[in-house]
PDB file of N, CA and C in Angstrom:
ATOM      1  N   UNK A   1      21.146-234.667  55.808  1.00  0.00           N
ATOM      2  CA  UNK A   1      20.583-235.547  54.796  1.00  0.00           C
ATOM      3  C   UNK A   1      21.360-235.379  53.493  1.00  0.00           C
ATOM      4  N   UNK A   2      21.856-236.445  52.834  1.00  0.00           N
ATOM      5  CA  UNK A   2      22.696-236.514  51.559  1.00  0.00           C
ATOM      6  C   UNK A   2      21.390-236.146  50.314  1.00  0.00           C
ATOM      7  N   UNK A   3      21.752-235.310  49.489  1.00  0.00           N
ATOM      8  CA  UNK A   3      20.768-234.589  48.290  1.00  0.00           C
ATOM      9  C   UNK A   3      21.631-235.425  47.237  1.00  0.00           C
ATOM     10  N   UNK A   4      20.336-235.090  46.289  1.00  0.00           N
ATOM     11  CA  UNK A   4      20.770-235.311  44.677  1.00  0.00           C
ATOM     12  C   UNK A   4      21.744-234.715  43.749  1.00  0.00           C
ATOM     13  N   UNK A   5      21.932-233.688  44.645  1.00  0.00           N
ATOM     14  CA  UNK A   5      21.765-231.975  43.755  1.00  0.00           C
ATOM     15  C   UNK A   5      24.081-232.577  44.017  1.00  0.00           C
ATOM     16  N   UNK A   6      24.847-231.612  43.433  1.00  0.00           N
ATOM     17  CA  UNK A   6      25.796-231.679  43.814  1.00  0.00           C
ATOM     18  C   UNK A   6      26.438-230.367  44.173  1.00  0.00           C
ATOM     19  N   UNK A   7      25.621-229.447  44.118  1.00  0.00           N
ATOM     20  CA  UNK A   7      25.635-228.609  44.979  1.00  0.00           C
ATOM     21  C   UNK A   7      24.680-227.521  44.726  1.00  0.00           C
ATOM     22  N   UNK A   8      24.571-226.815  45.694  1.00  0.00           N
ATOM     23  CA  UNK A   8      23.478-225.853  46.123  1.00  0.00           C
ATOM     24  C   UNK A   8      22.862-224.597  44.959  1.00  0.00           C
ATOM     25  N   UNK A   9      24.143-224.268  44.231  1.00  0.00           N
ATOM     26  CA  UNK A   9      23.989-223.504  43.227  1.00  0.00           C
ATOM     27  C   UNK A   9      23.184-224.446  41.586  1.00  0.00           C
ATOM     28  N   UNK A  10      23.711-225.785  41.568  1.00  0.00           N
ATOM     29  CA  UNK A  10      23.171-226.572  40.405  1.00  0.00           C
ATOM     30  C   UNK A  10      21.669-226.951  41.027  1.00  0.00           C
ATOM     31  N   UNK A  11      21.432-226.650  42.451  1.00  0.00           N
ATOM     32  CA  UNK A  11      19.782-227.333  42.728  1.00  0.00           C
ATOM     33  C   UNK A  11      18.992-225.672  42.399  1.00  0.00           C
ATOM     34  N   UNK A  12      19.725-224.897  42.342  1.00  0.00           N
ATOM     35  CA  UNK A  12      18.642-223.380  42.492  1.00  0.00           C
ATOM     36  C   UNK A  12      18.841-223.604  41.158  1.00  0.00           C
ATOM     37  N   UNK A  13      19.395-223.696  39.810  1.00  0.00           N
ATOM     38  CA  UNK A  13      19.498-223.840  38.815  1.00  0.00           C
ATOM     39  C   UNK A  13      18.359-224.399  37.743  1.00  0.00           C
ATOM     40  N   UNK A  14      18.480-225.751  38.630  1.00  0.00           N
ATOM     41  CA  UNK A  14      17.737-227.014  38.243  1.00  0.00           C
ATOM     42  C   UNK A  14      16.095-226.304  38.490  1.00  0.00           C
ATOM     43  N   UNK A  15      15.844-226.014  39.922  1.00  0.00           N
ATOM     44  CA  UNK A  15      14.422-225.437  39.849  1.00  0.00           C
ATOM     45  C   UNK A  15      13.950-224.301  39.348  1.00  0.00           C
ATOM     46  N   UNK A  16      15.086-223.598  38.915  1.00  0.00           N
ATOM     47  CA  UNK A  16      14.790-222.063  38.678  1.00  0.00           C
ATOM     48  C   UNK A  16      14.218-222.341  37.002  1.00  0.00           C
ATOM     49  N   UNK A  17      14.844-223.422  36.557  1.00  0.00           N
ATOM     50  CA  UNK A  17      14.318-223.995  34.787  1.00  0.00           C
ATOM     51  C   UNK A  17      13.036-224.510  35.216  1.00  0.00           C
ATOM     52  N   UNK A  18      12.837-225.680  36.169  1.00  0.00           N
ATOM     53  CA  UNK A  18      11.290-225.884  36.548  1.00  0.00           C
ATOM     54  C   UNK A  18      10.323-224.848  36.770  1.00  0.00           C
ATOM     55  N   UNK A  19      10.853-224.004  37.348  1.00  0.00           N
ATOM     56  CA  UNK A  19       9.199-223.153  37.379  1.00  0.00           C
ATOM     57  C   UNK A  19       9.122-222.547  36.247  1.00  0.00           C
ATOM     58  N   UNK A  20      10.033-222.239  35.421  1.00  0.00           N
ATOM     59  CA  UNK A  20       9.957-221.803  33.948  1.00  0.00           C
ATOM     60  C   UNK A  20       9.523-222.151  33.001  1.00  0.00           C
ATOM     61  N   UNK A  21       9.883-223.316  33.116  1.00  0.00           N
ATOM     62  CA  UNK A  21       8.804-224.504  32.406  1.00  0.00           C
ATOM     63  C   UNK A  21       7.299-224.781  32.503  1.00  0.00           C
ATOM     64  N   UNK A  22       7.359-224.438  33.888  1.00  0.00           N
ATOM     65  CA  UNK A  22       5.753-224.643  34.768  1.00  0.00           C
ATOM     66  C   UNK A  22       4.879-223.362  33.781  1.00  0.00           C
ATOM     67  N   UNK A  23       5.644-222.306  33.968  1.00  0.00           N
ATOM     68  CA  UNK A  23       5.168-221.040  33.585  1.00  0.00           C
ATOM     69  C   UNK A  23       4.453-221.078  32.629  1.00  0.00           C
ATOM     70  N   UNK A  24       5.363-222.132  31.438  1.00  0.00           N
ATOM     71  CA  UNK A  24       4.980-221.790  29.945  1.00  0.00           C
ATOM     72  C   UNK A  24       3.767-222.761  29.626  1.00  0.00           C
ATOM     73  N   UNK A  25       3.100-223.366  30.857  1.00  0.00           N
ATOM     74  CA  UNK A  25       2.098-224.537  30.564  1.00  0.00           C
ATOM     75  C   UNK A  25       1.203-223.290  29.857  1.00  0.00           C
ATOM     76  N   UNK A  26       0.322-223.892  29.359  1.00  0.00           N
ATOM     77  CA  UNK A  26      -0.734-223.038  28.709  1.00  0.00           C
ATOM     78  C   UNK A  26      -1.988-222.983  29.054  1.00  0.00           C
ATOM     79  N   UNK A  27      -2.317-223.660  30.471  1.00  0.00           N
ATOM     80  CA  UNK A  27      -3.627-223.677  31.409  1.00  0.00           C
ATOM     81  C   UNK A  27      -2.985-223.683  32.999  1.00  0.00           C
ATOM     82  N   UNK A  28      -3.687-223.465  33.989  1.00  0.00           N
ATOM     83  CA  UNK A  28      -3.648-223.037  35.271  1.00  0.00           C
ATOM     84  C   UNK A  28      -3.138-224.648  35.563  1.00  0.00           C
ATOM     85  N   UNK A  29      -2.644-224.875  37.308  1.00  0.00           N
ATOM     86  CA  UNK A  29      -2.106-226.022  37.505  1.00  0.00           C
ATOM     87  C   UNK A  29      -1.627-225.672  39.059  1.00  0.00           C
ATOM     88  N   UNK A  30      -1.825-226.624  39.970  1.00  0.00           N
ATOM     89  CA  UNK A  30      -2.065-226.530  41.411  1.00  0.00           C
ATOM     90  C   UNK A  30      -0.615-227.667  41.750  1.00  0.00           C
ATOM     91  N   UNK A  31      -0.242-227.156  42.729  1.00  0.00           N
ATOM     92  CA  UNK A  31       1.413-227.101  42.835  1.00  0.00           C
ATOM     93  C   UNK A  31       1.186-227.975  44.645  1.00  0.00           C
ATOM     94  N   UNK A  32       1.109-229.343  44.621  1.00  0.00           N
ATOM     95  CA  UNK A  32       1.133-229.577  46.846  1.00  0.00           C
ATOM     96  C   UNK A  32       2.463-230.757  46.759  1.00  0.00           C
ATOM     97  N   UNK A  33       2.349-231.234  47.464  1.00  0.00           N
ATOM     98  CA  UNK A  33       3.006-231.520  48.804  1.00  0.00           C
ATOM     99  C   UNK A  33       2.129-232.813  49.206  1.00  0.00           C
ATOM    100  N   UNK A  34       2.324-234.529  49.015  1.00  0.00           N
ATOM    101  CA  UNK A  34       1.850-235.481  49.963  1.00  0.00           C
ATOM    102  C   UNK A  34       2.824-236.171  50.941  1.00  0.00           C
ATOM    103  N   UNK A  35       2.566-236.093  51.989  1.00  0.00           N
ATOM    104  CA  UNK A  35       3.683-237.089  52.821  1.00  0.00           C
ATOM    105  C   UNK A  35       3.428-238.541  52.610  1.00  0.00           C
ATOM    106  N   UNK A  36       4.591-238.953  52.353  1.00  0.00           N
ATOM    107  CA  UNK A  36       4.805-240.339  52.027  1.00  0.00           C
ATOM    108  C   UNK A  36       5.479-241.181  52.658  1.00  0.00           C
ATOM    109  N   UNK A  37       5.594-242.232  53.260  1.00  0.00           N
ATOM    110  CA  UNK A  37       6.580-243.343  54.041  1.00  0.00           C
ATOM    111  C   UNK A  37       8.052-242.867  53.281  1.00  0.00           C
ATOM    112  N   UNK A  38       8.137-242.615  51.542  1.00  0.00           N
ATOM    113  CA  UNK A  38       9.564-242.727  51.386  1.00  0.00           C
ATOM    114  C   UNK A  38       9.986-241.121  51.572  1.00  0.00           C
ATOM    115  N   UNK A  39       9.134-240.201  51.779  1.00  0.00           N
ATOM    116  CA  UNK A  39       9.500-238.602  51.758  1.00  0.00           C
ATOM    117  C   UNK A  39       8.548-238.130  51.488  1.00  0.00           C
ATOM    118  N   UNK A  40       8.497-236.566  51.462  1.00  0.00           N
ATOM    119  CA  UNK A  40       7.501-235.778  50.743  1.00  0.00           C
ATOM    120  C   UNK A  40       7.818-235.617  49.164  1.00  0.00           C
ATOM    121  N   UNK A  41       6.851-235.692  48.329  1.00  0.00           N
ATOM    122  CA  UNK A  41       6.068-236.139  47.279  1.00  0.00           C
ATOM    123  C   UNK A  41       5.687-234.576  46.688  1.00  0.00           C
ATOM    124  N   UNK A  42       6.012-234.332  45.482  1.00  0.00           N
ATOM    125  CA  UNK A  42       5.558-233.436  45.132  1.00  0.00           C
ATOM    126  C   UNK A  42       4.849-233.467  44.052  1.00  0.00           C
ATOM    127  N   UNK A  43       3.374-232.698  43.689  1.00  0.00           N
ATOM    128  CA  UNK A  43       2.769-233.196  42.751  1.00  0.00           C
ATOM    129  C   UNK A  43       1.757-232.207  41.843  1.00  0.00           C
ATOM    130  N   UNK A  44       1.368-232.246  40.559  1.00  0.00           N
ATOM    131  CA  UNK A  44       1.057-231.130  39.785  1.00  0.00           C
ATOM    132  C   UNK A  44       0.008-231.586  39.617  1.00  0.00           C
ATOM    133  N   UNK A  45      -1.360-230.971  39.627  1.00  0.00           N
ATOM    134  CA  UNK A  45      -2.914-231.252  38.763  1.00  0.00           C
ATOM    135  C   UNK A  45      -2.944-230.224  38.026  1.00  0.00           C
ATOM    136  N   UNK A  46      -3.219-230.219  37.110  1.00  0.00           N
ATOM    137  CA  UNK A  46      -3.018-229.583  35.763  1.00  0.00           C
ATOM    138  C   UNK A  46      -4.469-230.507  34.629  1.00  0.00           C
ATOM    139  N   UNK A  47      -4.258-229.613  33.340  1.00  0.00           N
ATOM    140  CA  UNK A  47      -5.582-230.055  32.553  1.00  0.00           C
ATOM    141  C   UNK A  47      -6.862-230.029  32.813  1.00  0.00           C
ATOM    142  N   UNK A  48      -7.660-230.771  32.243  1.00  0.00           N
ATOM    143  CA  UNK A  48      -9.116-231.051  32.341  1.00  0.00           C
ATOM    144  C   UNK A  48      -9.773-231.248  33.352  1.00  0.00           C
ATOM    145  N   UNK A  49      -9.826-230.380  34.702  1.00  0.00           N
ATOM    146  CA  UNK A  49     -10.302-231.020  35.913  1.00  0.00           C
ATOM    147  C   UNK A  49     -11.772-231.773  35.666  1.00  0.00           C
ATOM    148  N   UNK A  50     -12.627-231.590  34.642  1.00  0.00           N
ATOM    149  CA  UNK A  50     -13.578-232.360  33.858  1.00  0.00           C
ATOM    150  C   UNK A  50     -13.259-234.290  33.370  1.00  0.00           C
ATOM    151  N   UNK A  51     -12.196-233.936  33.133  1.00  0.00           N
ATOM    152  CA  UNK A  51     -11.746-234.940  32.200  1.00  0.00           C
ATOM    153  C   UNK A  51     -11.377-236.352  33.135  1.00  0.00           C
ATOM    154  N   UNK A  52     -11.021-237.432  32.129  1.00  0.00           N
ATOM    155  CA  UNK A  52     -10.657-238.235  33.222  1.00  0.00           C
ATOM    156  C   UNK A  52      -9.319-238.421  33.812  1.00  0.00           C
ATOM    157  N   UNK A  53      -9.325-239.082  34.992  1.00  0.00           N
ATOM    158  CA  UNK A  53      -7.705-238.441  36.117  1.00  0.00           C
ATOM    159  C   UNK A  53      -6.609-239.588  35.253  1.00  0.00           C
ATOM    160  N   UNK A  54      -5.578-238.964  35.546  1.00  0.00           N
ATOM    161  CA  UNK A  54      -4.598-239.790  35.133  1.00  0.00           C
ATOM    162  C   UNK A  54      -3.226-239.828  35.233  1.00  0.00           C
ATOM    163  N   UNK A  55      -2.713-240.569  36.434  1.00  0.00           N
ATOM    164  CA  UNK A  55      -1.494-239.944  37.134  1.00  0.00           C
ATOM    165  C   UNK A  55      -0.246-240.514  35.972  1.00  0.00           C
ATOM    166  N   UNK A  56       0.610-239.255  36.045  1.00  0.00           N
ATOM    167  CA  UNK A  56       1.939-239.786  35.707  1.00  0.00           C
ATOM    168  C   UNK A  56       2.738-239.411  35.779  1.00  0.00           C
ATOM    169  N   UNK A  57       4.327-240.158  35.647  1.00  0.00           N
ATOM    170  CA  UNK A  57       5.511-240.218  35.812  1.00  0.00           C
ATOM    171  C   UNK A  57       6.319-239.557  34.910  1.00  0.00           C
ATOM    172  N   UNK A  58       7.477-238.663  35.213  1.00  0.00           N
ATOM    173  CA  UNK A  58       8.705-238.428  34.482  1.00  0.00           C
ATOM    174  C   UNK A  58       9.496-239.599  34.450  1.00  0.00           C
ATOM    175  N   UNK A  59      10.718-239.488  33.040  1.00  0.00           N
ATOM    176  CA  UNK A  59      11.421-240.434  32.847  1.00  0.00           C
ATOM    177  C   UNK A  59      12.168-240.401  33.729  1.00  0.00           C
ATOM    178  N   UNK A  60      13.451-241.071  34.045  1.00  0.00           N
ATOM    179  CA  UNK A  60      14.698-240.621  34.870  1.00  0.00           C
ATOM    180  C   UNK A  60      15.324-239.551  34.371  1.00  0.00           C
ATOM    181  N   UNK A  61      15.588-238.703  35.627  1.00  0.00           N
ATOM    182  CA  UNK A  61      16.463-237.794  35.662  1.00  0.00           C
ATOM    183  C   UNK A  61      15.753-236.450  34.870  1.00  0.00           C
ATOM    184  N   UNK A  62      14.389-236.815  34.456  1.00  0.00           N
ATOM    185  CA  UNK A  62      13.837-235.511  33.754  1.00  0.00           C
ATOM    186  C   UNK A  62      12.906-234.525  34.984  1.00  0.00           C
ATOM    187  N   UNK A  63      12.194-234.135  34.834  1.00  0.00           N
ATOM    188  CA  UNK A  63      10.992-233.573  35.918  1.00  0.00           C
ATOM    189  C   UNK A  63       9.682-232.911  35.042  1.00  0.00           C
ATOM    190  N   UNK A  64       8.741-233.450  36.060  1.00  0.00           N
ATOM    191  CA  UNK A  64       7.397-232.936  36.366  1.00  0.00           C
ATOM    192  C   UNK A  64       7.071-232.015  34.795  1.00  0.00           C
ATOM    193  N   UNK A  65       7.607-231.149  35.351  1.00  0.00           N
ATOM    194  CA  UNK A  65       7.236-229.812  34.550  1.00  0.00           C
ATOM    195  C   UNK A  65       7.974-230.250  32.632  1.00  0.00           C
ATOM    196  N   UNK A  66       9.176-230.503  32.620  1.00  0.00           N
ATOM    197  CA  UNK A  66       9.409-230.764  31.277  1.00  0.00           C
ATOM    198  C   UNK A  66       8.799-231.725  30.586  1.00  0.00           C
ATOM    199  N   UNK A  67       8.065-232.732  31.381  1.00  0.00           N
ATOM    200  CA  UNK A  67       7.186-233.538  31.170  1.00  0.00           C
ATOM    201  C   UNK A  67       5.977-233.676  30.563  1.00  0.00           C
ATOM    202  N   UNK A  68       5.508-232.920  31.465  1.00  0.00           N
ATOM    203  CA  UNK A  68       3.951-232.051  30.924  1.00  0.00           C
ATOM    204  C   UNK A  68       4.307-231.270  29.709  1.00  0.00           C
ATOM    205  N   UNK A  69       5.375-230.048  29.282  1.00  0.00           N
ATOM    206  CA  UNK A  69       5.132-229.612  28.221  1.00  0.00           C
ATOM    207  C   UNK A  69       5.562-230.766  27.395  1.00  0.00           C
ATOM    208  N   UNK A  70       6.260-231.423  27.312  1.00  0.00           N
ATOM    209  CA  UNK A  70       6.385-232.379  25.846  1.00  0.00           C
ATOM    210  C   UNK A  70       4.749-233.329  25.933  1.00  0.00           C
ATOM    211  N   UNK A  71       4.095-233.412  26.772  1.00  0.00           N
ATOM    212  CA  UNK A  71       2.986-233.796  26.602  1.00  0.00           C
ATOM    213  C   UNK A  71       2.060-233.332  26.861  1.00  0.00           C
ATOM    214  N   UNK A  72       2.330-231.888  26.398  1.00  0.00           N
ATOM    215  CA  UNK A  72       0.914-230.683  26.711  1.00  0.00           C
ATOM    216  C   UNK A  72      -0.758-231.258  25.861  1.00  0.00           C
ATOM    217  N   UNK A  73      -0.320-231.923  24.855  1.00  0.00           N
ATOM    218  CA  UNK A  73      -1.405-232.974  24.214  1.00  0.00           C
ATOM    219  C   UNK A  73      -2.660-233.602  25.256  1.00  0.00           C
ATOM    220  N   UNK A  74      -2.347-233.763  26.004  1.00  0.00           N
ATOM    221  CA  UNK A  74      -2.796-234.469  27.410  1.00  0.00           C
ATOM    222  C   UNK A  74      -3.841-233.375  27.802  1.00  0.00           C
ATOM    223  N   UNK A  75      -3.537-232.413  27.880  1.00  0.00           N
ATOM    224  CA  UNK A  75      -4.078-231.423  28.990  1.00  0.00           C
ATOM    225  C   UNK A  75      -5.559-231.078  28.903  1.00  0.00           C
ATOM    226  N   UNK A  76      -5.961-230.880  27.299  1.00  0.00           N
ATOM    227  CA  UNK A  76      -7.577-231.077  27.070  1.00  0.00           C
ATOM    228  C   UNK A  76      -8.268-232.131  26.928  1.00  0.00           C
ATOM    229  N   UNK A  77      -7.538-233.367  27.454  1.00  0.00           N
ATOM    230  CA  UNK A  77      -8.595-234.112  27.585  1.00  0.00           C
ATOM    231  C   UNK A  77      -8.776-234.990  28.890  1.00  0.00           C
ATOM    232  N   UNK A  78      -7.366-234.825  29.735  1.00  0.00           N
ATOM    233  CA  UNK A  78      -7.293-235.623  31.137  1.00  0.00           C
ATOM    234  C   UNK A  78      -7.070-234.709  31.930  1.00  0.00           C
ATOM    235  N   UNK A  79      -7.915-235.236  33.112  1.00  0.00           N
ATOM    236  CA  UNK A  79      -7.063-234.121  34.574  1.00  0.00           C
ATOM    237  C   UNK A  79      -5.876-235.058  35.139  1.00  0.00           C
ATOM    238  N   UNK A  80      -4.940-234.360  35.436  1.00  0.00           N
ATOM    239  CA  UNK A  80      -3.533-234.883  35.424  1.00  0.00           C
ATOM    240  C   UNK A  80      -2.687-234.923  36.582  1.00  0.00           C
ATOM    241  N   UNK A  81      -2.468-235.809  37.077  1.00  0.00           N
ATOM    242  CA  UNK A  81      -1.657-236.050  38.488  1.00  0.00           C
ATOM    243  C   UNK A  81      -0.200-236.060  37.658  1.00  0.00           C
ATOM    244  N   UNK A  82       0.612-235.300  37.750  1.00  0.00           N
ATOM    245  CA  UNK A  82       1.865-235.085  37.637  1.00  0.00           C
ATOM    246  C   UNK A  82       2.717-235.524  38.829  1.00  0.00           C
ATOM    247  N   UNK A  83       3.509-236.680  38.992  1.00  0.00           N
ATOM    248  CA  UNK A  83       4.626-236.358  40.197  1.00  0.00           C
ATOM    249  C   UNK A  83       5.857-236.452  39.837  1.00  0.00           C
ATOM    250  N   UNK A  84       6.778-236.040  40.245  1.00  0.00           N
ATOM    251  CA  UNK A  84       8.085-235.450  40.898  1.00  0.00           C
ATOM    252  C   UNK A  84       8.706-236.756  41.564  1.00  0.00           C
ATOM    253  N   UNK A  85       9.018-237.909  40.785  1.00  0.00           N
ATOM    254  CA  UNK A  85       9.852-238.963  41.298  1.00  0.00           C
ATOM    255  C   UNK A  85      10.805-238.479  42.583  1.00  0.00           C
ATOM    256  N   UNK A  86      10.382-239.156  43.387  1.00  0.00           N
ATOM    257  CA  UNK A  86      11.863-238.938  44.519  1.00  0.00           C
ATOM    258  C   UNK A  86      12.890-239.354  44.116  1.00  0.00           C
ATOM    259  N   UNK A  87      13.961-238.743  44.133  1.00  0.00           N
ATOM    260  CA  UNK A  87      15.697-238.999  43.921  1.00  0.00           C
ATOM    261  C   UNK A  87      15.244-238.676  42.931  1.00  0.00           C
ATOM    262  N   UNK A  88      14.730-237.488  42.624  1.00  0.00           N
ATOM    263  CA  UNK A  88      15.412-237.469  40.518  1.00  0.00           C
ATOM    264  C   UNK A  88      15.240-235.952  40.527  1.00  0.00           C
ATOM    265  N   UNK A  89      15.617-235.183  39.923  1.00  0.00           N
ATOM    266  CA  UNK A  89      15.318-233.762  39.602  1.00  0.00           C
ATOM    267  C   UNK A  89      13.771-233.326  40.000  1.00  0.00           C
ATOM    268  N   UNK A  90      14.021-232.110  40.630  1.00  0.00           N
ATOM    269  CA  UNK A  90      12.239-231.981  41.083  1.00  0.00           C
ATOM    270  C   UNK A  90      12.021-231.553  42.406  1.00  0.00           C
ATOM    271  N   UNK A  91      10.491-231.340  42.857  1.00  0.00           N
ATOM    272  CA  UNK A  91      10.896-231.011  44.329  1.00  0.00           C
ATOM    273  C   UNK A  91      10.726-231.745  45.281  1.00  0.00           C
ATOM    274  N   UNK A  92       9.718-233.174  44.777  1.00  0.00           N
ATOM    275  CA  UNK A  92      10.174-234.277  45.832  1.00  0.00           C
ATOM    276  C   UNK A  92      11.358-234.361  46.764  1.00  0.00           C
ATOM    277  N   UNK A  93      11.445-235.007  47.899  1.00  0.00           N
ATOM    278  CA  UNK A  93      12.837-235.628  48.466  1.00  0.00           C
ATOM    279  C   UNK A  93      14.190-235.834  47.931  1.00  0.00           C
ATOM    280  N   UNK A  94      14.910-234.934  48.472  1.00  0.00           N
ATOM    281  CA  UNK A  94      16.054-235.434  47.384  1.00  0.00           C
ATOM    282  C   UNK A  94      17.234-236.241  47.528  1.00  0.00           C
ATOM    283  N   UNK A  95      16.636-237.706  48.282  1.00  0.00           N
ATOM    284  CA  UNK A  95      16.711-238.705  48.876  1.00  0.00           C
ATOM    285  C   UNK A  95      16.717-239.584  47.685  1.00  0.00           C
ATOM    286  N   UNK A  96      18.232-240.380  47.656  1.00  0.00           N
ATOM    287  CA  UNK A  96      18.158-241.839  46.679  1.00  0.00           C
ATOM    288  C   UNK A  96      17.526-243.074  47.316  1.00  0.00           C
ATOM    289  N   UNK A  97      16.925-243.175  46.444  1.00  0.00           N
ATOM    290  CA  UNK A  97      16.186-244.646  46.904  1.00  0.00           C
ATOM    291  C   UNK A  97      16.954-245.596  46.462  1.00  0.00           C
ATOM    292  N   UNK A  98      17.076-246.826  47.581  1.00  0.00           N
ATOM    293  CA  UNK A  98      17.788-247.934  47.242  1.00  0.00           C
ATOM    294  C   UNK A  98      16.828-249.139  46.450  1.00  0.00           C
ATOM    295  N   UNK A  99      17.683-249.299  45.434  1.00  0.00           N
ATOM    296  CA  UNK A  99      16.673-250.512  44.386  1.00  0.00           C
ATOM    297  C   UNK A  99      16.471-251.668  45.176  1.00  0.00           C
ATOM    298  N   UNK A 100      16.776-252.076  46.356  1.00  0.00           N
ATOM    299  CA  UNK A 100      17.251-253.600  46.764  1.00  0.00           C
ATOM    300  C   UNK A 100      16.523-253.156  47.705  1.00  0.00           C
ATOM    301  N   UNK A 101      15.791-252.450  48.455  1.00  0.00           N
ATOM    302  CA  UNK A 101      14.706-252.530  49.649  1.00  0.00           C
ATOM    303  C   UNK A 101      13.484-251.675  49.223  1.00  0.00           C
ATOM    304  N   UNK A 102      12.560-252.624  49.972  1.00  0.00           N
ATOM    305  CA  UNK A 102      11.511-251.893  49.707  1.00  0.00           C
ATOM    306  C   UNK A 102      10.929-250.797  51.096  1.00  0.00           C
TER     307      UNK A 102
END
């Protein structure tokens, strides 16, 4: 399978800053795995498990985790579906998706 990564040492790199990042959240946060038609899906609940849900997206090419801290704001008042875009930094699939098929 063709990866994102361009090689093996820049993907241990890339995640070894993600969980570091993860680390520095400032509340607890549950780390799975959904199978999906385009790959496996990786995804963070984090925040207010009280609060109301509210899934979201990294920009391109950013991830999950750097995400959440620039919007640690979020965390006391929504419970938070974090995912891990496939084809982009992260631990989703690291499978490019083609823009022209669905």
């Amino acid at each position: 399978m063709k990866t994102i990564y361009k090689s093996e040492e820049g993907k241990r790199a890339i995640l070894a800053l993600y969980d570091d990042q993860l680390a520095r959240l400032p509340i607890p946060y549950k780390s799975f795995f959904v199978d999906t038609s385009f790959g496996n899906t990786h995804v963070i609940e984090t925040g207010n498990l009280s609060g109301v849900p509210l899934l979201v997206f990294h920009g391109g090419n950013a991830t999950t985790a750097y995400n959440l801290l620039a919007c640690n704001y979020l965390l006391n008042d929504f419970h938070i579906y974090a995912v891990d875009t496939i084809g982009h930094p992260g631990k989703s699939a690291e499978i490019s998706l083609s823009p022209n098929n669905c």
